[in-house]
C-alpha atoms as a PDB file:
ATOM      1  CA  UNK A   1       0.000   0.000   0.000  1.00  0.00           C
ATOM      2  CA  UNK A   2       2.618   2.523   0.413  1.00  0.00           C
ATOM      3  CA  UNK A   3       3.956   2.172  -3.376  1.00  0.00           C
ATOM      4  CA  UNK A   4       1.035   4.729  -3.604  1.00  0.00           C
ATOM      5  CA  UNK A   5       0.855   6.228  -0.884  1.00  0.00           C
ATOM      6  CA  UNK A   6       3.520   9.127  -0.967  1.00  0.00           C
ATOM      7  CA  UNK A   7       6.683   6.201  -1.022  1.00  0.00           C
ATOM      8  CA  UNK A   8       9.419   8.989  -1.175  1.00  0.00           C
ATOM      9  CA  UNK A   9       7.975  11.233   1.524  1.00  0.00           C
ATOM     10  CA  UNK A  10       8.253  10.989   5.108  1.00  0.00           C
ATOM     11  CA  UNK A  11       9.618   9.298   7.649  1.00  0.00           C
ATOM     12  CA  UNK A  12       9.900   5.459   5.937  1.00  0.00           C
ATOM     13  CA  UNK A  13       9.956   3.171   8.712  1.00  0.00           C
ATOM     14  CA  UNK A  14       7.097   4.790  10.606  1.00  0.00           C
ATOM     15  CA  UNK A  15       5.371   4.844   7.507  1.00  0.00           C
ATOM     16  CA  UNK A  16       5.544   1.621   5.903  1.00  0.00           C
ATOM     17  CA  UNK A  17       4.418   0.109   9.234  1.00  0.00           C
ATOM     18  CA  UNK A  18       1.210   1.910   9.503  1.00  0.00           C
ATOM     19  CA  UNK A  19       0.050   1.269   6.027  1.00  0.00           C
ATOM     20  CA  UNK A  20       1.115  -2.547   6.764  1.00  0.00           C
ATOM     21  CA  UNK A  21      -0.790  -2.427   9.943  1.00  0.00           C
ATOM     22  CA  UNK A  22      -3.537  -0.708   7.942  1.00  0.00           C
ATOM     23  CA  UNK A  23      -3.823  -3.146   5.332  1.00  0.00           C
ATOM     24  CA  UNK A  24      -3.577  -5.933   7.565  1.00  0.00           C
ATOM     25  CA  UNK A  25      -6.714  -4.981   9.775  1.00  0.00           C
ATOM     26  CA  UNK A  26      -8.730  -3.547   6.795  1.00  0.00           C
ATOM     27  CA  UNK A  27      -8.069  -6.196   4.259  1.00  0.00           C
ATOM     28  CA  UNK A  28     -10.866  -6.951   1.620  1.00  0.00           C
ATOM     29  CA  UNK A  29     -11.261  -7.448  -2.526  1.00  0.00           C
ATOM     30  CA  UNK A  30     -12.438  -4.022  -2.576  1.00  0.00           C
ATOM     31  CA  UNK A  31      -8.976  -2.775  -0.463  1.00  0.00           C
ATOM     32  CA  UNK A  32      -6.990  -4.655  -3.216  1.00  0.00           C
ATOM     33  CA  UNK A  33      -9.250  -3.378  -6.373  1.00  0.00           C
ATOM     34  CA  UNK A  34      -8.809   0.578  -5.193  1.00  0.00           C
ATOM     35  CA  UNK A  35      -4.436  -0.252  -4.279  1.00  0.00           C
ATOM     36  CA  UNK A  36      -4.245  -1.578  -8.193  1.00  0.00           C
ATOM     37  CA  UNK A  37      -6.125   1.088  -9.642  1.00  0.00           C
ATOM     38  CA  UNK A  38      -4.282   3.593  -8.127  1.00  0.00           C
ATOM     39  CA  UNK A  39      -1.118   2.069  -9.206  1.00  0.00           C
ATOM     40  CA  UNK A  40      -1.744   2.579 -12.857  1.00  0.00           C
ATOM     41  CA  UNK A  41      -1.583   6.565 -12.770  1.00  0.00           C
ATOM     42  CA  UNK A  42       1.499   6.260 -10.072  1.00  0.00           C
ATOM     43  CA  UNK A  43       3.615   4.114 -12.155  1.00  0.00           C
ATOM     44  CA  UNK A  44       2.955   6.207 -15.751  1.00  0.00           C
ATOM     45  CA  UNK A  45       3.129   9.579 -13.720  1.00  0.00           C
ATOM     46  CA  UNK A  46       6.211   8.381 -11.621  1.00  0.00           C
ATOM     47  CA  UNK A  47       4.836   9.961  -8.788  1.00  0.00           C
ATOM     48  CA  UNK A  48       7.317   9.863  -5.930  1.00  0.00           C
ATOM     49  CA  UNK A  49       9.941   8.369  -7.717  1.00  0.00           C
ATOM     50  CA  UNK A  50      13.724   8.764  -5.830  1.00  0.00           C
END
């Protein structure tokens, strides 16, 4: 989840653990449907990119 989420910004470890813990707890098709289409416009945009 945090490949979309703003992966260049903030404080990393922090970070990446929340969305995990996030993810974890709120996991559903739905969860996984909304991460993949928001991938599409990070990846061609390179939004975030180091």
């Amino acid at each position: 989840m945090w490949q979309v989420n703003g992966r260049s910004e903030g404080d990393h470890d922090s970070m990446y653990a929340q969305l995990d813990l996030y993810y974890v707890d709120n996991w559903s098709l739905i969860t996984d449907l909304v991460i993949v289409a928001r991938t599409i416009p990070v990846v061609l945009g390179r939004k975030g990119q180091y």
